[in-house]
Protein backbone atom coordinates (compact mmCIF):
# COMPACT_ATOMS: atom_id res chain seq x y z
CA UNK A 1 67.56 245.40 -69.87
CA UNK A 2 66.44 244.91 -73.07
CA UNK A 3 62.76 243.59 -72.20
CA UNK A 4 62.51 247.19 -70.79
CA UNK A 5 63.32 246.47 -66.96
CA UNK A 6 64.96 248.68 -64.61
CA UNK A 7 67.70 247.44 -62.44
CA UNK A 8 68.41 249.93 -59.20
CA UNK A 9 71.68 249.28 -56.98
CA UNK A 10 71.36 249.45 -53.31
CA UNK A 11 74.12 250.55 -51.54
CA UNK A 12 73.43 249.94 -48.39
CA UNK A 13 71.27 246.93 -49.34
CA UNK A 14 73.63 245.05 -50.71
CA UNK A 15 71.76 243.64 -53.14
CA UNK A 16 69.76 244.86 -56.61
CA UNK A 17 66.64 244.95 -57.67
CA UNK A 18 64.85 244.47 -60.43
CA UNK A 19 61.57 246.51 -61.82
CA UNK A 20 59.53 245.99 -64.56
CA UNK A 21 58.86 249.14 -67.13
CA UNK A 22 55.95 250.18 -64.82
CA UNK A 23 57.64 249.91 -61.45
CA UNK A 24 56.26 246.39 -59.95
CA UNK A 25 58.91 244.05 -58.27
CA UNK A 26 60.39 241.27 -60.35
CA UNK A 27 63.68 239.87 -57.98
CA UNK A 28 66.34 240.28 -55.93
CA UNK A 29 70.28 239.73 -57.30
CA UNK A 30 73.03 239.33 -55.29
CA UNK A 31 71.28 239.46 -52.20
CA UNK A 32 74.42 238.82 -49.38
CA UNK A 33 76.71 238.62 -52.25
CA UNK A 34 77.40 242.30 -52.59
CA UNK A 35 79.33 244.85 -50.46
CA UNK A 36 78.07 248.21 -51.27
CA UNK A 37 77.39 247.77 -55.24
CA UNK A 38 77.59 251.08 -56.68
CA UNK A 39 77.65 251.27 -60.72
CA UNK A 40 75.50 249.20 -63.01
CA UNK A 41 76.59 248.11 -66.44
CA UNK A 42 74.08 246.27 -68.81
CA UNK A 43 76.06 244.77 -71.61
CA UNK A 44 74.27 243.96 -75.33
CA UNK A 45 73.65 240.42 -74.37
CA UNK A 46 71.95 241.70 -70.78
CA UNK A 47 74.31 240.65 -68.48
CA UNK A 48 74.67 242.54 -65.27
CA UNK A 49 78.27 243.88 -64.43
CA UNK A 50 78.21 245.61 -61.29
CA UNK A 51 81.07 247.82 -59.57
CA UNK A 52 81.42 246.47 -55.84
CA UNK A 53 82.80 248.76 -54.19
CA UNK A 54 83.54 246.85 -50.41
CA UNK A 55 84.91 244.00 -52.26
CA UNK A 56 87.00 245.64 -54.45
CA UNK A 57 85.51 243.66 -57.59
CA UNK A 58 83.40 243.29 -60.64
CA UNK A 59 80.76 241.14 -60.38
CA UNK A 60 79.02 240.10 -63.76
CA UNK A 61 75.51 238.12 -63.57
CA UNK A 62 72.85 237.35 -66.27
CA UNK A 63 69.39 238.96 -66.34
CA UNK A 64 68.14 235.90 -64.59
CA UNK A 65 70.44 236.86 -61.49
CA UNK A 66 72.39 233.83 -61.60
CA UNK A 67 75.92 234.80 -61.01
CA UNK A 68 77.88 234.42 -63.90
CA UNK A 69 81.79 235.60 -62.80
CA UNK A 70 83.92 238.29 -61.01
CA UNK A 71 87.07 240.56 -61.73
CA UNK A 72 89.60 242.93 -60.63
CA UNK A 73 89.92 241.07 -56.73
CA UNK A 74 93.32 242.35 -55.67
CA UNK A 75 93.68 244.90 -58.32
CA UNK A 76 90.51 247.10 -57.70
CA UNK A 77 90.28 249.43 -54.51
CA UNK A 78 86.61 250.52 -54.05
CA UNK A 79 85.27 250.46 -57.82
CA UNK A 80 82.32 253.06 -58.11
CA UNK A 81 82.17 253.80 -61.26
């Protein structure tokens, strides 16, 4: 993000996390929300796109991890990247 965080995916978690540039804990995002999120995308304007691969969608939130929309349901078959 542009504040210099790191944001890690967790498969099997279902949920991110979010670092800070020298590896302490800032949040959770998506925490039950997810199915197996695979791909991160940070946009220019720091929201969080995220390729969910059990749900077959795109799930966009902003760097606060409120969630913000989703795409691709019913077009999408496992996104991962």
């Amino acid at each position: 993000l542009s504040f210099g965080e790191i944001v890690v995916s967790e498969f099997s978690g279902n949920r991110l996390s979010v670092f800070d540039q020298n590896g302490n804990f800032i949040q959770h995002i998506g925490q039950d929300q997810f199915n197996r999120p695979c791909l991160i995308y940070v946009d220019n304007c720091d929201r969080i796109l995220v390729a969910d691969h059990d749900n077959n969608l795109i799930q966009i939130f902003s760097k606060d991890g409120n969630f913000i929309s989703k795409f691709g349901q019913g077009i999408l078959y496992h996104p991962y990247g």
